[in-house]
C-alpha atoms as a PDB file:
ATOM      1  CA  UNK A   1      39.446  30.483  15.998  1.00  0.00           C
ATOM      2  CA  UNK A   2      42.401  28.299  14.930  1.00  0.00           C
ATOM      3  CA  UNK A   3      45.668  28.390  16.500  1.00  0.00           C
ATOM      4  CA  UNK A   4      48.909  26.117  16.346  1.00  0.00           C
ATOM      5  CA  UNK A   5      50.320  24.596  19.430  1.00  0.00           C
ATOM      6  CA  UNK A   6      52.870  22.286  17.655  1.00  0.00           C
ATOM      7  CA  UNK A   7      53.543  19.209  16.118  1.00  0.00           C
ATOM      8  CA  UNK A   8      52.344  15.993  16.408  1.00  0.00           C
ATOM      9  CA  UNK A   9      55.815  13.686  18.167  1.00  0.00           C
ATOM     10  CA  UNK A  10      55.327  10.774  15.831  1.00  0.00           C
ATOM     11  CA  UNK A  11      53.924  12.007  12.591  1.00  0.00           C
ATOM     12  CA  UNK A  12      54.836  15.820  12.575  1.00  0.00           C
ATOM     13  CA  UNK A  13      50.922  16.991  12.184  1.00  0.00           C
ATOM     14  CA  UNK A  14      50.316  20.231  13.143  1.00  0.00           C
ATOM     15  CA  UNK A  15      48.143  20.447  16.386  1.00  0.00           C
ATOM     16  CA  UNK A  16      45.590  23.234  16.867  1.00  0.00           C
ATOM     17  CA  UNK A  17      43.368  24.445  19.727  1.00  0.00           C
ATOM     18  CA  UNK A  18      39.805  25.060  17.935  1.00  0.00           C
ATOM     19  CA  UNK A  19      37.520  27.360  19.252  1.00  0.00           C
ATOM     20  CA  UNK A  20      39.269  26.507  22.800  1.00  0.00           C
ATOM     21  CA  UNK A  21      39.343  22.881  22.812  1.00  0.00           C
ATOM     22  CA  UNK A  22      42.721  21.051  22.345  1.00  0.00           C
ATOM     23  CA  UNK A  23      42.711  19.056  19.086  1.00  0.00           C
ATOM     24  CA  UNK A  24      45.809  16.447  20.475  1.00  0.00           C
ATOM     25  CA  UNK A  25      47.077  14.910  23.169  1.00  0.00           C
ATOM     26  CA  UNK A  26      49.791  16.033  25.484  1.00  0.00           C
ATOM     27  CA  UNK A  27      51.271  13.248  27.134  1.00  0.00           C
ATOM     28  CA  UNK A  28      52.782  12.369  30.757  1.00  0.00           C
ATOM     29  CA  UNK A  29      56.143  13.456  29.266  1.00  0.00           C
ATOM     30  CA  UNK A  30      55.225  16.828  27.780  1.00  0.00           C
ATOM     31  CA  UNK A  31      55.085  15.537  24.374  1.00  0.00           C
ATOM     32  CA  UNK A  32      52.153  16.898  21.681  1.00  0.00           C
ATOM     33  CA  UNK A  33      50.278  13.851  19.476  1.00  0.00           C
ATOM     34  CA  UNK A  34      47.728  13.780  16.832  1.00  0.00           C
ATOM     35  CA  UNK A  35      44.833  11.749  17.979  1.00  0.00           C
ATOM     36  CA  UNK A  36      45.361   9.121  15.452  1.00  0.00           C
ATOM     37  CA  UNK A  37      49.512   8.564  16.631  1.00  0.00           C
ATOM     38  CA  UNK A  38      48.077   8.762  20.347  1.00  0.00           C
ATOM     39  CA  UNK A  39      45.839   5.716  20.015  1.00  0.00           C
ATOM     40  CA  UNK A  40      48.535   3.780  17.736  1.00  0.00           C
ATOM     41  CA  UNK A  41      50.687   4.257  20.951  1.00  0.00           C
ATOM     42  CA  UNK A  42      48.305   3.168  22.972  1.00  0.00           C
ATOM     43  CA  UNK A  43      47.723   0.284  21.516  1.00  0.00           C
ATOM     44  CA  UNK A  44      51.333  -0.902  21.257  1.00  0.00           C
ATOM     45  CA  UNK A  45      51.590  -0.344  25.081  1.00  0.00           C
ATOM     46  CA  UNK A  46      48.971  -2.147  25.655  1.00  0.00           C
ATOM     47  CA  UNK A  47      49.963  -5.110  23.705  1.00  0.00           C
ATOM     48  CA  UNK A  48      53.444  -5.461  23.166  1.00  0.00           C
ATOM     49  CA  UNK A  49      53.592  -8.651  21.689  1.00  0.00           C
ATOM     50  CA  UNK A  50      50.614  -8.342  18.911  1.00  0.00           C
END
C-alpha cells in the first residue's frame, strides 16, 4: 500500500508511507523531508563553515 503524506520542504518530492512505514522525515518543526534533503540538512548544521 502506497499513500501520499506530502512534499518533501526542500526539494518538493512526494513523501509516501509504504506498507506502514514513513518514507521521510518529519522534523522538530512539523516540516516533511525526503531522506536525501534531510541528511543534506544535517550536514550543513553540523558544519556550518565546510
Amino acid at each position: 500500500m502506497k499513500e501520499l503524506l506530502g512534499i518533501c520542504k526542500c526539494c518538493n518530492k512526494e513523501v509516501y508511507c509504504l506498507d506502514g512505514f514513513f518514507n521521510g522525515v518529519h522534523s522538530e518543526e512539523k516540516e516533511i523531508y525526503c531522506f536525501e534533503c534531510y541528511e543534506s540538512l544535517k550536514v550543513e548544521k553540523e558544519n556550518p563553515q565546510s
